[in-house]
C-alpha atoms as a PDB file:
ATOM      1  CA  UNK A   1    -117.998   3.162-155.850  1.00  0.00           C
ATOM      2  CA  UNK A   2    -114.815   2.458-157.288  1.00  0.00           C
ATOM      3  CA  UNK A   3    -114.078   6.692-157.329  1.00  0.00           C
ATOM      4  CA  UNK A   4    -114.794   6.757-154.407  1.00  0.00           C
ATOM      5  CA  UNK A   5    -113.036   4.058-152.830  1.00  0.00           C
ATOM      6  CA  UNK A   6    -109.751   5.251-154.862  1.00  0.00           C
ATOM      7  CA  UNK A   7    -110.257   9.434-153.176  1.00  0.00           C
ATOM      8  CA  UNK A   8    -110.520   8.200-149.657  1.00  0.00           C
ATOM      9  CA  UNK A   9    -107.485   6.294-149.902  1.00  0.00           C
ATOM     10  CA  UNK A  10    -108.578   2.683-151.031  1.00  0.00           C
ATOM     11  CA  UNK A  11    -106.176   2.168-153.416  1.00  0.00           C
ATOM     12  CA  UNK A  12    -105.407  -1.513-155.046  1.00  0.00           C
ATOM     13  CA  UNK A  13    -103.023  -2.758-152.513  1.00  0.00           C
ATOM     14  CA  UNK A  14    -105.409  -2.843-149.583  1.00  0.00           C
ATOM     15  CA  UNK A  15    -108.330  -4.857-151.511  1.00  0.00           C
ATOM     16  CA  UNK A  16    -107.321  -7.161-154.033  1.00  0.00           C
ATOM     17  CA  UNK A  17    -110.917  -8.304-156.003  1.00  0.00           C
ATOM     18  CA  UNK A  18    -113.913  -6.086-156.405  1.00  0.00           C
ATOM     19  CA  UNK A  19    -117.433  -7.149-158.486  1.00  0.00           C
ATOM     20  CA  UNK A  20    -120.315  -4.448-158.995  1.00  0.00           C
ATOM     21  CA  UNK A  21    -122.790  -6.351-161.123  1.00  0.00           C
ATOM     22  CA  UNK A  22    -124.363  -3.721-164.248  1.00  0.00           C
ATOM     23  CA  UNK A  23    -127.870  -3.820-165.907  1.00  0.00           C
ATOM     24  CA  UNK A  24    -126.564  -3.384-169.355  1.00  0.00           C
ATOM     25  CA  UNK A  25    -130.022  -2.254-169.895  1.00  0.00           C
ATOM     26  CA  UNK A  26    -130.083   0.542-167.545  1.00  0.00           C
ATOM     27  CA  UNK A  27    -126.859   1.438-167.661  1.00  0.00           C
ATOM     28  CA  UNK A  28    -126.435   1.410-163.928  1.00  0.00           C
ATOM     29  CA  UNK A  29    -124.830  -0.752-161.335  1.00  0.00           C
ATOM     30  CA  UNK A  30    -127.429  -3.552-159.750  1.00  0.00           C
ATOM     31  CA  UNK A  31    -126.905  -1.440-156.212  1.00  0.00           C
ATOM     32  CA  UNK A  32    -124.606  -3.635-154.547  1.00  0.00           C
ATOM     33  CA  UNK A  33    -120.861  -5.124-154.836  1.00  0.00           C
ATOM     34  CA  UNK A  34    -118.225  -7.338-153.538  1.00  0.00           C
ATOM     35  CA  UNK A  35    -114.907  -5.988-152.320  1.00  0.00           C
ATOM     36  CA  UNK A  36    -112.003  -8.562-151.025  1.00  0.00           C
ATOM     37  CA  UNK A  37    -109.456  -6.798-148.739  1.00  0.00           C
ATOM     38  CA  UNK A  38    -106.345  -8.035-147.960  1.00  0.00           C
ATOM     39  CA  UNK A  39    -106.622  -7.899-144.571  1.00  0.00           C
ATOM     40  CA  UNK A  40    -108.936  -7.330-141.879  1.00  0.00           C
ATOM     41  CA  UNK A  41    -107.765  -4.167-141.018  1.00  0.00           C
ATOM     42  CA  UNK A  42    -108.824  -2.164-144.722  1.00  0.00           C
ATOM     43  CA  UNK A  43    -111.936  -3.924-143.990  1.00  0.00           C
ATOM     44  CA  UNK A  44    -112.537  -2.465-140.739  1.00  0.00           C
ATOM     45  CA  UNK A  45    -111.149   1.187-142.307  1.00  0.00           C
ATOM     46  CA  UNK A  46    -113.390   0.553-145.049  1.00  0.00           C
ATOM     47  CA  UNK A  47    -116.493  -0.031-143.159  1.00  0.00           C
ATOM     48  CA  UNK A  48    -115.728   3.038-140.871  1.00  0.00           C
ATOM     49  CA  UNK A  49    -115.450   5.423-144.323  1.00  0.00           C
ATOM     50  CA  UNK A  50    -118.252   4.003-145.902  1.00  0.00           C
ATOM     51  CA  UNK A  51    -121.362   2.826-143.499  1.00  0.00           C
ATOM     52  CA  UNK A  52    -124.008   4.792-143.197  1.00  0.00           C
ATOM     53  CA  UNK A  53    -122.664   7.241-145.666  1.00  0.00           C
ATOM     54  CA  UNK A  54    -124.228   8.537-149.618  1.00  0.00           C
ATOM     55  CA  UNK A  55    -121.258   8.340-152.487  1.00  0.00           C
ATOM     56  CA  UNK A  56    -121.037  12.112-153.132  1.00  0.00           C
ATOM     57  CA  UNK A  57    -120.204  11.523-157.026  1.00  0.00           C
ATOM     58  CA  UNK A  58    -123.488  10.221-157.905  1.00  0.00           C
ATOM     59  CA  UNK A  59    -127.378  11.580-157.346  1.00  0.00           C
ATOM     60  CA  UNK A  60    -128.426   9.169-155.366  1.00  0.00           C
ATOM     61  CA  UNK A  61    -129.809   9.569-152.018  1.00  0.00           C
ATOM     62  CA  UNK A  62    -129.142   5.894-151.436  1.00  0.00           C
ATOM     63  CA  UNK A  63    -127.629   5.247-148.054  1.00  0.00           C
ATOM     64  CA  UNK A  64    -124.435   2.476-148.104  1.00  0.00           C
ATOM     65  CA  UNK A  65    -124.383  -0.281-145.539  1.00  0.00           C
ATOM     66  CA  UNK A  66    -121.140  -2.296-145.167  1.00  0.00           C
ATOM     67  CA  UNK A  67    -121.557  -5.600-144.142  1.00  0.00           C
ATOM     68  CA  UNK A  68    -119.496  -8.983-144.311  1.00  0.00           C
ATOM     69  CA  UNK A  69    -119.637 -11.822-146.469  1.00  0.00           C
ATOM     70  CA  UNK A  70    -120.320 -15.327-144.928  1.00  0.00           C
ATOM     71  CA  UNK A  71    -117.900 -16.639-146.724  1.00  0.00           C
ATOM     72  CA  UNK A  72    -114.043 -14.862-146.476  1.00  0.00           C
ATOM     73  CA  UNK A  73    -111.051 -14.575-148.104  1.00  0.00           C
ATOM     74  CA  UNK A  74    -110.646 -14.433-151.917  1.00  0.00           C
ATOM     75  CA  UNK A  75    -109.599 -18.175-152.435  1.00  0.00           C
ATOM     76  CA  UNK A  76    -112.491 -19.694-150.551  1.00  0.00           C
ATOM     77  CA  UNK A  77    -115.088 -17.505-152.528  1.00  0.00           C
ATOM     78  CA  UNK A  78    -113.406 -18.431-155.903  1.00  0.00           C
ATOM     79  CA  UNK A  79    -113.745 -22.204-154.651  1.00  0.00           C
ATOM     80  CA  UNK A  80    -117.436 -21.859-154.225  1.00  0.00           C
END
């Protein structure tokens, strides 16, 4: 995800925190992640990018969905 975050345009300063969980096993990301943006507004440009959409680096014919977390903002999450 992190490829294809960077060649749309999602470069480090609009998201500041980003977890994709491995299965060290299987050598392949658990199928889900955690992205912090800075603001609201790479959130929203995220989500439009994203949802809906298959990451064209990889074989998959997984479909992403884009969703919030309930909890927001990178200091509240690191609190919990």
């Amino acid at each position: 995800i992190l490829a294809e975050m960077l060649s749309a345009g999602f470069d480090k300063p609009k998201f500041d925190f980003l977890y994709l969980p491995m299965d060290f096993t299987t050598k392949r990301n658990r199928g889900y992640c955690f992205i912090n943006f800075r603001d609201a507004f790479g959130a929203f440009c995220f989500a439009q990018e994203f949802h809906g959409k298959r990451l064209t680096r990889y074989a998959t014919l997984k479909i992403l969905e884009v969703s919030p977390a309930v909890t927001q903002g990178l200091e509240k999450n690191f609190a919990q």
